[in-house]
Protein backbone atom coordinates (compact mmCIF):
# COMPACT_ATOMS: atom_id res chain seq x y z
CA UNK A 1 0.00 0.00 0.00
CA UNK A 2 1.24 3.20 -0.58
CA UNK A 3 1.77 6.56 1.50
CA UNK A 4 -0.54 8.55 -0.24
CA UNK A 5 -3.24 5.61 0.53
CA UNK A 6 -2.07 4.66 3.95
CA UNK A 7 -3.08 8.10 5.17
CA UNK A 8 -6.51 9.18 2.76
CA UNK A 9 -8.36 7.57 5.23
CA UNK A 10 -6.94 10.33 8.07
CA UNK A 11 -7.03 13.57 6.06
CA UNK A 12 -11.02 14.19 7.17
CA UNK A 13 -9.99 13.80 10.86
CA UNK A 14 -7.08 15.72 10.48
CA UNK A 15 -9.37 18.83 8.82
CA UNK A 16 -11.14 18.61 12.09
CA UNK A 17 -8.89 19.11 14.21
CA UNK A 18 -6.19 22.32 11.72
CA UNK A 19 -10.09 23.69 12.17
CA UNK A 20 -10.72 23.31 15.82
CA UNK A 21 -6.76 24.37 16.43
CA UNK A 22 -7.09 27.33 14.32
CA UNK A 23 -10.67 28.28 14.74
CA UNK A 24 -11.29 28.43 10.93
CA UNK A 25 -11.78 26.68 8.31
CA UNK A 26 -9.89 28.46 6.08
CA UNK A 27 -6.66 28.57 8.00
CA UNK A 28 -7.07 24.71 8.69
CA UNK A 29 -7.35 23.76 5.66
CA UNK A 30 -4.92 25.51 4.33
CA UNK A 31 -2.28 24.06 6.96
CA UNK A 32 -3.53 20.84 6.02
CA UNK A 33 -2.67 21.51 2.40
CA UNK A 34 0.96 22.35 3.54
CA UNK A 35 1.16 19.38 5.53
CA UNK A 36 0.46 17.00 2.08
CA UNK A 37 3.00 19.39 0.09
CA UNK A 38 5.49 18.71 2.29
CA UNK A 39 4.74 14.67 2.55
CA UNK A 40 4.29 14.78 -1.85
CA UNK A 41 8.01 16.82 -1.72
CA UNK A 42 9.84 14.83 0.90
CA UNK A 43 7.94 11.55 1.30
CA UNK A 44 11.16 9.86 2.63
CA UNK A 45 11.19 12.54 5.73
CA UNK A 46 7.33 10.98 6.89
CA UNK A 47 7.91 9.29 10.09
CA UNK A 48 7.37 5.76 8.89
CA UNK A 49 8.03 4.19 12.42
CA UNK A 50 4.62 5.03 13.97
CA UNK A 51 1.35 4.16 12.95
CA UNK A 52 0.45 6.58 9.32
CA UNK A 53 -1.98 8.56 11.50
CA UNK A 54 0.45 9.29 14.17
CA UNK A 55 2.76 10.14 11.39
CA UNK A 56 0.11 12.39 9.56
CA UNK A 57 -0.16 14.43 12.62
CA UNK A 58 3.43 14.72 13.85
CA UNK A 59 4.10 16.13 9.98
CA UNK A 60 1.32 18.53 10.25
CA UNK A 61 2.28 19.51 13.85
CA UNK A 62 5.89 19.84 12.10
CA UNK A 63 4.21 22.68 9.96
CA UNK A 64 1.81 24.07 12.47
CA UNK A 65 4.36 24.98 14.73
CA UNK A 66 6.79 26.36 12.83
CA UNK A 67 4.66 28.57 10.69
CA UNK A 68 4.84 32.33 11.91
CA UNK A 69 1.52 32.80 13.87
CA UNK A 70 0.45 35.69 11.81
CA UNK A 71 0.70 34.31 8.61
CA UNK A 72 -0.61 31.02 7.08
CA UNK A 73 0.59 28.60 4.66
CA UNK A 74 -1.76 30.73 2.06
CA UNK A 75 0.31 34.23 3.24
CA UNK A 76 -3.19 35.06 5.09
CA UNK A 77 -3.63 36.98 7.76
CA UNK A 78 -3.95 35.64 10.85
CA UNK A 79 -4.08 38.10 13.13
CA UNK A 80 -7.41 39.24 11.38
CA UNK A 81 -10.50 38.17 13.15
CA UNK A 82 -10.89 34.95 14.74
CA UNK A 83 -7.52 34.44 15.39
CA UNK A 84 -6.57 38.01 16.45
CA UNK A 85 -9.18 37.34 19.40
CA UNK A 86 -7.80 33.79 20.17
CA UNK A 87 -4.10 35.85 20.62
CA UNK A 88 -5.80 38.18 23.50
CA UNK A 89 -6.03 35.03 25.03
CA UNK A 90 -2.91 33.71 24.65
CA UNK A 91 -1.74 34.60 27.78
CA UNK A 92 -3.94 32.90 29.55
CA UNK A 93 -3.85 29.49 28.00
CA UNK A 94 -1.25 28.52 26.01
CA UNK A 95 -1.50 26.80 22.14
CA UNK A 96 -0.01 23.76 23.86
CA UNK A 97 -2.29 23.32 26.23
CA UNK A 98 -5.30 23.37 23.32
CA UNK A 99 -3.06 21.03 21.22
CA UNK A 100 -3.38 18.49 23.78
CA UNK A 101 -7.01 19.24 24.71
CA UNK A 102 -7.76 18.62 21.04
CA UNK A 103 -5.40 15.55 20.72
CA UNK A 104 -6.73 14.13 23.46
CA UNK A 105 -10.44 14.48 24.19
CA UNK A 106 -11.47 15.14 19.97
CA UNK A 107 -9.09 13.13 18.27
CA UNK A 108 -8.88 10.37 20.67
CA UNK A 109 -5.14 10.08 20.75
CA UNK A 110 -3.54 8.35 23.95
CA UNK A 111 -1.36 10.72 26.35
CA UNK A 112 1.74 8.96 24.80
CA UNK A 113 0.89 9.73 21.13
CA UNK A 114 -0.32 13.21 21.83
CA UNK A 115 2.94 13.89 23.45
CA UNK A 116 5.21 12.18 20.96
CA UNK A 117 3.20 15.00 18.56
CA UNK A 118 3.68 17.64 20.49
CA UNK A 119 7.20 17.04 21.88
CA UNK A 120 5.54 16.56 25.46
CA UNK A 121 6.21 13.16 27.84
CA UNK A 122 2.49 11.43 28.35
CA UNK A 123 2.73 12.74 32.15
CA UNK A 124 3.27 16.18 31.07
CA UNK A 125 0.40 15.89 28.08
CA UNK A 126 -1.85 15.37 31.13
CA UNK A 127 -1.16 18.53 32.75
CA UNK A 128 -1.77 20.02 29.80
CA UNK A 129 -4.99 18.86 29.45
CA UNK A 130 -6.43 20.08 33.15
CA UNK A 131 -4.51 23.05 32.44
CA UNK A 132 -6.65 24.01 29.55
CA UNK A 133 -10.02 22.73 31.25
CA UNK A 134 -9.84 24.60 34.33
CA UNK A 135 -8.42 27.97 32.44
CA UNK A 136 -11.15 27.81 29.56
CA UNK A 137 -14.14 26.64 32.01
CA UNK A 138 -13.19 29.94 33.82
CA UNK A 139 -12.83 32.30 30.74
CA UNK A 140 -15.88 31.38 28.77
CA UNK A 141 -19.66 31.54 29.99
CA UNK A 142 -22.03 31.57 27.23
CA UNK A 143 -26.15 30.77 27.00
CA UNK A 144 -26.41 28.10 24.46
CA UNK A 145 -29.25 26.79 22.09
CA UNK A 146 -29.21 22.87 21.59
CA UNK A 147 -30.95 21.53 17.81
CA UNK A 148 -31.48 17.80 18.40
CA UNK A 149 -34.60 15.76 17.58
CA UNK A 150 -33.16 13.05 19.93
CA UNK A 151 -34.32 13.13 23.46
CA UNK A 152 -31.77 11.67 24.81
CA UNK A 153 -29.02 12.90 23.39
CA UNK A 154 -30.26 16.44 23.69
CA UNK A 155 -30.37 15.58 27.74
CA UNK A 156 -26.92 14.68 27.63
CA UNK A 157 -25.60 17.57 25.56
CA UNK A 158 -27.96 19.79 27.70
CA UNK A 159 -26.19 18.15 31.00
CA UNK A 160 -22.73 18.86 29.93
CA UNK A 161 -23.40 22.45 28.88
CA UNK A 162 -24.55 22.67 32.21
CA UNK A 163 -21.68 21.06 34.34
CA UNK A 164 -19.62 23.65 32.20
CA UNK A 165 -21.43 26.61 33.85
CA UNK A 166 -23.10 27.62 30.77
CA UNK A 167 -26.81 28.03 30.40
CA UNK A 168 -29.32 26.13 28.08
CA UNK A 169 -31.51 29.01 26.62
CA UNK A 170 -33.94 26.34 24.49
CA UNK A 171 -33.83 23.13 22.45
CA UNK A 172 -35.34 23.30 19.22
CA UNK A 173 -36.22 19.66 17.12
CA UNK A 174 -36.65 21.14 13.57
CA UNK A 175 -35.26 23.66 11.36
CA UNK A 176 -38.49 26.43 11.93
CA UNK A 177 -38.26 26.14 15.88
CA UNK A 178 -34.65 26.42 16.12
CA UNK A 179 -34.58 29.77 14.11
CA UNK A 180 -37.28 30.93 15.99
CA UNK A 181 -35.76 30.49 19.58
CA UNK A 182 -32.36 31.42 17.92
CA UNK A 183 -34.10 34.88 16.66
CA UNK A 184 -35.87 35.33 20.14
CA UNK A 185 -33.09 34.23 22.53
CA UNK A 186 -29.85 34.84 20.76
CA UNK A 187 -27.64 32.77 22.06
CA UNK A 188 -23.83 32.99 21.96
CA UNK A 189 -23.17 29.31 20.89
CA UNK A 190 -25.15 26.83 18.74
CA UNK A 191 -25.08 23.16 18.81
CA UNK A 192 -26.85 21.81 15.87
CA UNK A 193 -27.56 18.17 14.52
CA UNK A 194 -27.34 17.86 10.63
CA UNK A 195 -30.68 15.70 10.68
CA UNK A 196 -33.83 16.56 12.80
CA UNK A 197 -37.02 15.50 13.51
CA UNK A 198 -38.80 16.70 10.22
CA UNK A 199 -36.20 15.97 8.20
CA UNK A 200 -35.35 19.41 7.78
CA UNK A 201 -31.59 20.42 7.84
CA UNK A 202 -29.54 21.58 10.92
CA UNK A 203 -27.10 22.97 8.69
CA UNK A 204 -30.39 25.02 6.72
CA UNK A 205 -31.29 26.15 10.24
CA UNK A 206 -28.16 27.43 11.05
CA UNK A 207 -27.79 29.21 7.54
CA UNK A 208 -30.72 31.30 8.43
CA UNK A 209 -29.56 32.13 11.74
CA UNK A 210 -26.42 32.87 10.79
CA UNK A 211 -28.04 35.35 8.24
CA UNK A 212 -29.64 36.87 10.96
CA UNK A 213 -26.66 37.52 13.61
CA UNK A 214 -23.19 35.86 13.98
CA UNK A 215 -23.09 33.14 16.41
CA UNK A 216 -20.45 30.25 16.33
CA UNK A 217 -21.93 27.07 15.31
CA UNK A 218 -20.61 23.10 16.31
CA UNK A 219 -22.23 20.36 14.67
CA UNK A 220 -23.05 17.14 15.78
CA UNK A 221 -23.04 14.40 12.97
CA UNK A 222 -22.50 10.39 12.32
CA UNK A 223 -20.68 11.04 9.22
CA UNK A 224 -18.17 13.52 9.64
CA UNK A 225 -16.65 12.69 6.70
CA UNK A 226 -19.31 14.10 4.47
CA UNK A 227 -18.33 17.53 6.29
CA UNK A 228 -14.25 17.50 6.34
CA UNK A 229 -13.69 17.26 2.50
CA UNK A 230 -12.24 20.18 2.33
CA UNK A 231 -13.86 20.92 -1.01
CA UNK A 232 -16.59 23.69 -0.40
CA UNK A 233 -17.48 25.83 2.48
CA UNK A 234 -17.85 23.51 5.36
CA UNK A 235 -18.42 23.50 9.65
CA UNK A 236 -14.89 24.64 11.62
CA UNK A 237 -16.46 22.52 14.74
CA UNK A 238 -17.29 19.36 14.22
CA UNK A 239 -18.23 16.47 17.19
CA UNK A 240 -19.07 12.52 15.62
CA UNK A 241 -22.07 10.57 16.94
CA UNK A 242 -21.75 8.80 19.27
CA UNK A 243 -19.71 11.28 21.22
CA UNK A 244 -17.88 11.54 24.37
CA UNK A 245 -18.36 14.00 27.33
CA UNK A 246 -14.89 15.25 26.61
CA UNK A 247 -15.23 15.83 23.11
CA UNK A 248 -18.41 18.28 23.36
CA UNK A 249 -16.32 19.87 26.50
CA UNK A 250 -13.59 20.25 24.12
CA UNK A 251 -15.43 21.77 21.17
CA UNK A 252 -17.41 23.90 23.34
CA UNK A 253 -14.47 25.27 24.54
CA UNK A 254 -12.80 25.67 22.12
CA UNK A 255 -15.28 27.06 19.58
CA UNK A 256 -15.74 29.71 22.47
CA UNK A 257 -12.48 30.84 22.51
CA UNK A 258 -12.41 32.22 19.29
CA UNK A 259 -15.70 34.33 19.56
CA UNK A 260 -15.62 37.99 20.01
CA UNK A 261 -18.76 37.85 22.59
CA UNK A 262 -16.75 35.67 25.24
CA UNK A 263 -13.56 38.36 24.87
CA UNK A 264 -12.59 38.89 29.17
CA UNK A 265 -12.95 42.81 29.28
């Protein structure tokens, strides 16, 4: 098998998480791009003594941190928007710390791995991780509206938005309901399913919100993939069904971070 095919099967993952790191899209995907330039111009430089995702990672993280943190792969400016608010921040919680939030609780990666990507012992990668909880759990408060047409699952997500100190403003189970409670309540984060009750489209529903007032958005979907091609415009948060607590921590988190409403005066 070659490279190239040995790591296809990673590339939608790794979108998900050059998005959730960077806080856009754009910027992720565009790191991502450098990070299969460099593999397609150097192949004999990809780690081939860990696992291909492991190696996929370590070669983007490679990139990631060595890229100047106000300019992308693309020459874009990062210190516009999103991430000029994340770099307020920086002083409070450190890019390392999200790297192995992300690693860890979205990507699933053990302590070991995430430190062998991060240059980090698996000890230390656990430090890390509180670190970031307990400093983002204290810097963002937000009230949140929950699309789901499952009852149970909205309970859950409800519970853990909750136990993170935020507040629940409504829960909407179709695409008419949710941009009616969004339009009335206005809440500061979204968590949307792609298919509810009606069959009507979380993603529609959050298009007319969003055409209404910025809010950021993280979707909750069992095919990820369909979302992290890459090809068109497409979610910067993204959790997979069935999810973990620590995942929907992680995204909430982190999808707060870079939003201007949650900026500490």
């Amino acid at each position: 098998m070659s490279l190239g095919q040995e790591i296809a099967p990673h590339l939608p993952f790794l979108r998900r998480y050059a998005r959730a790191l960077n806080g856009s899209q754009q910027h992720g995907d565009a790191f991502v791009r450098a990070t299969l330039e460099a593999i397609v111009a150097s192949p004999e430089s990809f780690p081939r003594d860990v696992d291909p995702r492991v190696g996929l990672y370590r070669t983007f993280h490679a990139i990631w941190s060595s890229a100047n943190i106000e300019e992308d792969p693309g020459h874009t400016d990062l210190a516009d928007g999103a991430e000029g608010i994340a770099q307020a921040r920086l002083s409070r919680i450190t890019p390392l710390s999200r790297q192995a939030l992300l690693l860890t609780a979205m990507e699933g990666f053990a302590p070991e791995d995430a430190g062998y990507l991060i240059g980090a012992t698996g000890d230390e990668v656990e430090a890390l991780v509180n670190e970031a909880i307990e400093e983002i759990e204290r810097q963002t408060r937000a009230d949140v509206l929950i699309i789901e047409d499952e009852p149970i699952i909205a309970m859950d997500i409800e519970t853990i938005v909750r136990d993170l100190g935020h507040d629940v403003v409504g829960v909407a189970v179709t695409r008419d309901e949710a941009v009616e409670q969004a339009l009335a309540k206005r809440p500061g984060l979204v968590l949307a399913d792609i298919q509810l009750a009606d069959d009507s489209s979380g993603i529609d529903a959050v298009k007319d919100i969003l055409a209404e007032f910025q809010v950021p958005v993280i979707f909750i979907t069992a095919f990820p993939e369909r979302l992290l091609t890459g090809e068109r415009p497409e979610p910067t948060f993204l959790i997979t069904k069935p999810f973990q607590r620590s995942t929907v921590k992680a995204a909430i988190a982190q999808a707060l971070f870079f939003d201007t409403a949650t900026l500490p005066a």
